[in-house]
Protein backbone atom coordinates (compact mmCIF):
# COMPACT_ATOMS: atom_id res chain seq x y z
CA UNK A 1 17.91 13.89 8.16
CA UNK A 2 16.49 12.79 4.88
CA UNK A 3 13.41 10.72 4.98
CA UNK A 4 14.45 7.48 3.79
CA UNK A 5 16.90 7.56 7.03
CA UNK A 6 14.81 8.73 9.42
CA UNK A 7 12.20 6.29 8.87
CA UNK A 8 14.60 3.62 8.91
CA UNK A 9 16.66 4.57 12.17
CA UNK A 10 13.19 4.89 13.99
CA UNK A 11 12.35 1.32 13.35
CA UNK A 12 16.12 0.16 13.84
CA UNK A 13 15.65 1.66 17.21
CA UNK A 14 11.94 0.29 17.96
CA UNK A 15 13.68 -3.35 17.57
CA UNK A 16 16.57 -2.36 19.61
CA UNK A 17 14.94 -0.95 22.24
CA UNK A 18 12.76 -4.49 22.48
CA UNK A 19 16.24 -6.37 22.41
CA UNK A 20 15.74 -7.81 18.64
CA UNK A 21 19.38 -7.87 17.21
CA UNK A 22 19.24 -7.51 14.07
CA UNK A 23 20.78 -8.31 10.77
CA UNK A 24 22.07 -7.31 7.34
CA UNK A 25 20.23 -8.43 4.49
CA UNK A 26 23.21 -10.80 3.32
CA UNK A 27 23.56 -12.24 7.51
CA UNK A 28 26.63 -9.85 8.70
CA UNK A 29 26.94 -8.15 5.43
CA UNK A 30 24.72 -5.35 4.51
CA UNK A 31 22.70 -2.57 6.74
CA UNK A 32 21.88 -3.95 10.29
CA UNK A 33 17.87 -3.26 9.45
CA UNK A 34 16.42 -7.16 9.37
CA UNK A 35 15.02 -9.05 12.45
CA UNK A 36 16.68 -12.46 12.69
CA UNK A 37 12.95 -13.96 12.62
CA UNK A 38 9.70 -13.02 10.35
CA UNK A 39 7.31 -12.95 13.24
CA UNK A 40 9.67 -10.91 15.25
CA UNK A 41 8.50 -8.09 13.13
CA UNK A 42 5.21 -8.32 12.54
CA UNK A 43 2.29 -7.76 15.42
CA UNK A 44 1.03 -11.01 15.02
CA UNK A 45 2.19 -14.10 12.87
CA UNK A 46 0.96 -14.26 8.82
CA UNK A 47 -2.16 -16.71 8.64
CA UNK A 48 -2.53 -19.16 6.24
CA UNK A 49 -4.33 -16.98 4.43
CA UNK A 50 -2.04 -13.96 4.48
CA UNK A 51 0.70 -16.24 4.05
CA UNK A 52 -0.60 -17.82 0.65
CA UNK A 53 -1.26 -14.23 -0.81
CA UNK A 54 2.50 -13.71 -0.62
CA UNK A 55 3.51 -16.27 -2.17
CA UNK A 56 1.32 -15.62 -4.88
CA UNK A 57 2.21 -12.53 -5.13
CA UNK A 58 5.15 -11.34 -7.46
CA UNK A 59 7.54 -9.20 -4.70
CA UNK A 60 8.84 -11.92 -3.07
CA UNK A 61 8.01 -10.45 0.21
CA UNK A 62 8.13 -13.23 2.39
CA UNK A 63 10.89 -15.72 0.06
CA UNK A 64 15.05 -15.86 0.81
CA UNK A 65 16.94 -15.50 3.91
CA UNK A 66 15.95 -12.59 5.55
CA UNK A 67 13.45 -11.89 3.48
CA UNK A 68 12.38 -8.44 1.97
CA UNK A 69 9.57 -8.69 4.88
CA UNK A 70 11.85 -8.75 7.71
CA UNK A 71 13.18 -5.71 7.24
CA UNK A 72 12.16 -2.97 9.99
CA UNK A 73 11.51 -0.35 7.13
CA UNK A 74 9.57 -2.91 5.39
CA UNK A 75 6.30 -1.76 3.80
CA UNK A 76 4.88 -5.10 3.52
CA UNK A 77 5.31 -6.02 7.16
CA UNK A 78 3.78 -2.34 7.88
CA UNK A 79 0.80 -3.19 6.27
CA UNK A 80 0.39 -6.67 7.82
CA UNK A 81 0.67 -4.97 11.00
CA UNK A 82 -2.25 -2.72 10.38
CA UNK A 83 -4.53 -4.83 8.07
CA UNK A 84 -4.64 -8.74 8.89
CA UNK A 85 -5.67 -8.05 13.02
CA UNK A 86 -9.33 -7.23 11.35
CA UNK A 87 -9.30 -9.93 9.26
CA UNK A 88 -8.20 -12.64 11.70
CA UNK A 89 -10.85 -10.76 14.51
CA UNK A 90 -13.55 -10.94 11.59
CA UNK A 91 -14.03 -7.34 12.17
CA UNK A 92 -13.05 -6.14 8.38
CA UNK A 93 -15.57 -3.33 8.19
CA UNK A 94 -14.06 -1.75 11.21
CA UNK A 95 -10.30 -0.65 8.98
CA UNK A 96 -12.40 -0.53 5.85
CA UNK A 97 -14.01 2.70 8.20
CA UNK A 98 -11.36 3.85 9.62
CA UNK A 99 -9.61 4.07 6.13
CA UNK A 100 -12.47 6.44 4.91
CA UNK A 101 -13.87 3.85 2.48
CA UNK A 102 -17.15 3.83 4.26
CA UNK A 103 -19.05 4.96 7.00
CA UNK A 104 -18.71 3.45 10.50
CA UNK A 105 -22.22 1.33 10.57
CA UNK A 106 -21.21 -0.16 6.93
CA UNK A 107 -20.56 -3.68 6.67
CA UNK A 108 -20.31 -4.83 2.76
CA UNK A 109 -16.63 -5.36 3.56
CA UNK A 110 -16.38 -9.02 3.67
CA UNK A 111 -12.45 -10.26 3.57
CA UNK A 112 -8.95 -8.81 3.14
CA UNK A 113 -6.72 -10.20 0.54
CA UNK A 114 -2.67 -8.57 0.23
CA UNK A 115 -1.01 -8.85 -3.32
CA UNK A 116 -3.70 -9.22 -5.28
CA UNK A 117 -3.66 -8.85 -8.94
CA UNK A 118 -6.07 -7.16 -11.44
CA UNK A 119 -4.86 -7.35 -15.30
CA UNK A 120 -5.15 -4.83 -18.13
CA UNK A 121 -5.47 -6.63 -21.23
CA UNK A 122 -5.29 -10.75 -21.76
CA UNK A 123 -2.07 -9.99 -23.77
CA UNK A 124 0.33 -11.77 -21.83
CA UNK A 125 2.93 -11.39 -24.18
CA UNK A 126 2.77 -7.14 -23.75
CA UNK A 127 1.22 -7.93 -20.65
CA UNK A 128 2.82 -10.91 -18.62
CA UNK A 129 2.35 -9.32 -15.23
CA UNK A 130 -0.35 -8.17 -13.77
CA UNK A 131 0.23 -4.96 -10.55
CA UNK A 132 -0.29 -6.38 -7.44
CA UNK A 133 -2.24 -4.39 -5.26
CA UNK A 134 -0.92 -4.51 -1.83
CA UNK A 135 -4.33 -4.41 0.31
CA UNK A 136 -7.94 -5.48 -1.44
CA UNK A 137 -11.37 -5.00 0.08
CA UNK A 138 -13.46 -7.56 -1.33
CA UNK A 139 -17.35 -6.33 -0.79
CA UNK A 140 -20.87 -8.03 -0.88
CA UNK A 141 -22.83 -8.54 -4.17
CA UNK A 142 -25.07 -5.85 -2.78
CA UNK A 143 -22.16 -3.02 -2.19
CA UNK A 144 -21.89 -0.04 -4.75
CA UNK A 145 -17.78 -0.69 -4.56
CA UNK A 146 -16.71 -3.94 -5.18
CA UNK A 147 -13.77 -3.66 -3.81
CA UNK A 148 -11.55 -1.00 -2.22
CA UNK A 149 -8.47 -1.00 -2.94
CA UNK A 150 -5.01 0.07 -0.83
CA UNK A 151 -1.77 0.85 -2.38
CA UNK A 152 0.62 0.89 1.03
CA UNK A 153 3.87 3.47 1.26
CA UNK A 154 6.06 3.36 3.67
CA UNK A 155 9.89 4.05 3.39
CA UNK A 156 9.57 2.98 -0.50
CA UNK A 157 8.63 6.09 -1.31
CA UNK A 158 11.63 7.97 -0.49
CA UNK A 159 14.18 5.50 -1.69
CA UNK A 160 16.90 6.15 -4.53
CA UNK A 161 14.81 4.04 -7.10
CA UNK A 162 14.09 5.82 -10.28
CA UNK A 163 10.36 5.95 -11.28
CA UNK A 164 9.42 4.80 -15.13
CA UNK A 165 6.25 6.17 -16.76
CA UNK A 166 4.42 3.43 -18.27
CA UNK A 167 5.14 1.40 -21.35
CA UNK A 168 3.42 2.19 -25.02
CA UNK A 169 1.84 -0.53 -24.67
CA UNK A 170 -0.71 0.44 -22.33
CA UNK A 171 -1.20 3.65 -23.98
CA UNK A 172 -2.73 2.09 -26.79
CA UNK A 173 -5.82 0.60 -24.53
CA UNK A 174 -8.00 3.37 -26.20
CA UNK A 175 -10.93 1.68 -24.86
CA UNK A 176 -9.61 1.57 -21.10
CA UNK A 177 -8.83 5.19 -21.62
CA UNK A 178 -11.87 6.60 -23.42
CA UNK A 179 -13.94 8.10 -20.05
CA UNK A 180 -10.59 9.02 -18.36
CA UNK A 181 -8.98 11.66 -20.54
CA UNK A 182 -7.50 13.59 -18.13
CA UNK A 183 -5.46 10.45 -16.57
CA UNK A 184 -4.74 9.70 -20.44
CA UNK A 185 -3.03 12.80 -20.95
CA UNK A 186 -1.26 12.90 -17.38
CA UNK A 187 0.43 9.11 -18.43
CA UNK A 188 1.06 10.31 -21.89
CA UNK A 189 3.55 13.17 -19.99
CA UNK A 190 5.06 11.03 -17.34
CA UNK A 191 5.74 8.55 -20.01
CA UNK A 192 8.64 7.43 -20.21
CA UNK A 193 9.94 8.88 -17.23
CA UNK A 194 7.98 9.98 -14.37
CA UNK A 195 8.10 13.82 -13.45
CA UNK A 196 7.04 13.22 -10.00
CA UNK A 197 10.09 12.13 -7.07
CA UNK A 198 8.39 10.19 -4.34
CA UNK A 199 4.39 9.25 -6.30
CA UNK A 200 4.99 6.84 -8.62
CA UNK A 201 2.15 7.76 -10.49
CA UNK A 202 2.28 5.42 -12.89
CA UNK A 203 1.95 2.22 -10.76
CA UNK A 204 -1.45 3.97 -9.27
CA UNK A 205 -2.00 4.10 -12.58
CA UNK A 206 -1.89 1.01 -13.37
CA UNK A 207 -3.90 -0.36 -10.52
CA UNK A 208 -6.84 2.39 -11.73
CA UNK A 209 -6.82 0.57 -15.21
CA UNK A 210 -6.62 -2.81 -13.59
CA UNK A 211 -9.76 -2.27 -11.06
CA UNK A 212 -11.51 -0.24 -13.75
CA UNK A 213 -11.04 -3.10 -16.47
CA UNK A 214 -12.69 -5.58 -13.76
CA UNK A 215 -15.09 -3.14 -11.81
CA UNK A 216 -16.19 -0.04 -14.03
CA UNK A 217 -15.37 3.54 -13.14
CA UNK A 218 -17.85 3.59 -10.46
CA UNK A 219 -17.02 -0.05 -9.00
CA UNK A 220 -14.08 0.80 -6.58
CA UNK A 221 -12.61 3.06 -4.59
CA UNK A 222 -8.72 3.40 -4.24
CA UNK A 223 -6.08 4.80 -1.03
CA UNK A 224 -3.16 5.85 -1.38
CA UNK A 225 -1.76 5.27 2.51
CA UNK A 226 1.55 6.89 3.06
CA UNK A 227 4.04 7.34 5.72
CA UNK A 228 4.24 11.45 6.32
CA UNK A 229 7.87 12.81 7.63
CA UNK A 230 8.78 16.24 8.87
CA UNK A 231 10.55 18.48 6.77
CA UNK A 232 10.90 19.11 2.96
CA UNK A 233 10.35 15.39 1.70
CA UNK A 234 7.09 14.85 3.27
CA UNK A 235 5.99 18.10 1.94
CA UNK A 236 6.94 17.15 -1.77
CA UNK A 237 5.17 14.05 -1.53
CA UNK A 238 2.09 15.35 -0.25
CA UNK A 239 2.09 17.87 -2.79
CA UNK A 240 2.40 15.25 -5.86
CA UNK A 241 -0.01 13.12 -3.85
CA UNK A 242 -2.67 16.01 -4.40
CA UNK A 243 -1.74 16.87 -7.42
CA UNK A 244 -2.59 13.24 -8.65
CA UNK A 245 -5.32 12.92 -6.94
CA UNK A 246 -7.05 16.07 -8.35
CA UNK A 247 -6.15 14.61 -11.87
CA UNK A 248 -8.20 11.32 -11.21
CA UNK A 249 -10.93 12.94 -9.22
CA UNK A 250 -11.92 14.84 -12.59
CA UNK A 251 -12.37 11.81 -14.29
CA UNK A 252 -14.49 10.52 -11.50
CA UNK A 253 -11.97 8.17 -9.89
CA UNK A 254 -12.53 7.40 -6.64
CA UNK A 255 -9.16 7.84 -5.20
CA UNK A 256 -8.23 9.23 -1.73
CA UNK A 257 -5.23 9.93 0.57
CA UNK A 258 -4.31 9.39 4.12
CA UNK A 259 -0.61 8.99 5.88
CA UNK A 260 -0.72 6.29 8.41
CA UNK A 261 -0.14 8.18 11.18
CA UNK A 262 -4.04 9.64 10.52
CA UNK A 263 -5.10 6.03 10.03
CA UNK A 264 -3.47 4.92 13.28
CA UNK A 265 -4.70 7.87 15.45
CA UNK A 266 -8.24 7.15 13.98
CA UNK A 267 -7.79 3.47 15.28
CA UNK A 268 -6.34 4.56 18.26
CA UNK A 269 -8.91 7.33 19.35
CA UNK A 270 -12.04 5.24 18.32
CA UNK A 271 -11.05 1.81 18.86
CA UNK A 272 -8.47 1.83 21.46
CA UNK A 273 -9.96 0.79 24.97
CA UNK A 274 -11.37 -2.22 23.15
CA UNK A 275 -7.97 -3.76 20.99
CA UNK A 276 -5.52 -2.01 23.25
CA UNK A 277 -2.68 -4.41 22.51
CA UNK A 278 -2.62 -3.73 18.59
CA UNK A 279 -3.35 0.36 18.38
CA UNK A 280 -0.11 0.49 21.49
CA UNK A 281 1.90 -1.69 19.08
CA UNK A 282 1.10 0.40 16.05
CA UNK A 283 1.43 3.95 17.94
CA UNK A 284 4.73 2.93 19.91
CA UNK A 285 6.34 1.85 16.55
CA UNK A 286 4.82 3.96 14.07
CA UNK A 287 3.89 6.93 15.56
């Protein structure tokens, strides 16, 4: 079974075997894969807070009837799931650990924003939209890394969707570019198509030049968190994962890799007698 499928008949049978009937994305038209209700697939409801980011954001995650977030195979609702427990428990240095950003004892992790954007360049006519980053660490004055940074993967990745390179327009930041030649090159040959099937390179890409416009080189750290799968898929993706990775480590970019099973396991070994309730959710549907 190819990956895309796999992933979602897993979740279409997590909701089915909890009695959720679900929906197409156009009501009876469409793939059976949406919950009739938001919170029905998510381990807690969205907070205010959570809730504004999405609407400020620029998928439209949460907008229309179902929306894009009530989909089982949703990656959006996937990293809710994981990320805004520690934020509403005020325990936000706890996932920023367990996601390798830091070590356990390490508190400069203050709040967790989703879909937040960092721009390139103030020229909103090349530029009028800024990536949104799906998970943001925002860190004391005092921390090294102002923020860490999460870009979330979850069925997305193995989708149909073709993957662009980036426009010429970003090329020509010469200045963003100048300590990051390797990256430079790597964009220049993925541009305008992208050479790699499931990373899309170029939207990490993006969010590198976006953080390191704000932050400095040495002001973030970035995750790539993806959703492994058996077989020949998972394998691909991993491989153009490291490959990527080893590309922006020479350049000194902080950037790092871990499928969500690790994460969930990590939260699941080291926190689980104390928040049983969320690491059973998360290892019942995601594991």
């Amino acid at each position: 079974m190819k990956a895309y499928a796999y992933i979602t008949a897993k979740q279409t049978q997590w909701a089915l075997n909890r009695g959720i009937s679900l929906t197409g994305s156009k009501g009876d038209k469409g793939r059976l894969a949406y919950t009739p209700e938001l919170n029905q697939n998510l381990f807690e409801p969205l907070s205010v807070d959570t809730r504004k980011c999405f609407e400020q954001g620029d998928g439209g995650e949460i907008s229309g009837n179902p929306a894009k977030m009530q989909a089982v195979h949703s990656s959006s609702a996937l990293g809710v799931n994981v990320f805004q427990y520690w934020q509403n428990i005020g325990q936000v240095s706890v996932i920023a650990s367990a996601c390798g950003f830091c070590q356990k004892e390490n508190t400069v992790s203050e709040k967790i924003v989703f879909e937040e954007k960092y721009s390139v360049d103030d020229d909103v006519n090349q530029f009028p939209k800024s990536p949104n980053i799906d998970v943001v660490f925002h860190n004391n004055n005092s921390a090294q890394f102002k923020r860490f940074a999460v870009e979330c993967k979850f069925s997305e990745a193995y989708g149909s969707q073709k993957h662009y390179g980036l426009k010429p327009a970003y090329l020509k930041l010469l200045q963003l570019w100048s300590d990051i030649p390797n990256l430079y090159d790597f964009a220049k040959s993925i541009s305008p198509d992208e050479n790699f099937i499931y990373l899309h390179s170029a939207q990490l890409i993006k969010h590198i030049l976006g953080l390191k416009r704000r932050f400095g080189k040495s002001g973030f750290k970035l995750l790539y968190l993806w959703y492994d799968v058996l077989g020949k898929d998972g394998a691909i993706h991993q491989d153009e994962i490291y490959k990527f990775s080893g590309i922006a480590k020479a350049d000194g970019i902080q950037l790092n890799a871990m499928s969500y099973q690790e994460l969930i396991l990590v939260l699941s070994s080291e926190y689980g007698q104390e928040h049983t309730t969320y690491t059973k959710y998360l290892s019942e549907r995601y594991l």
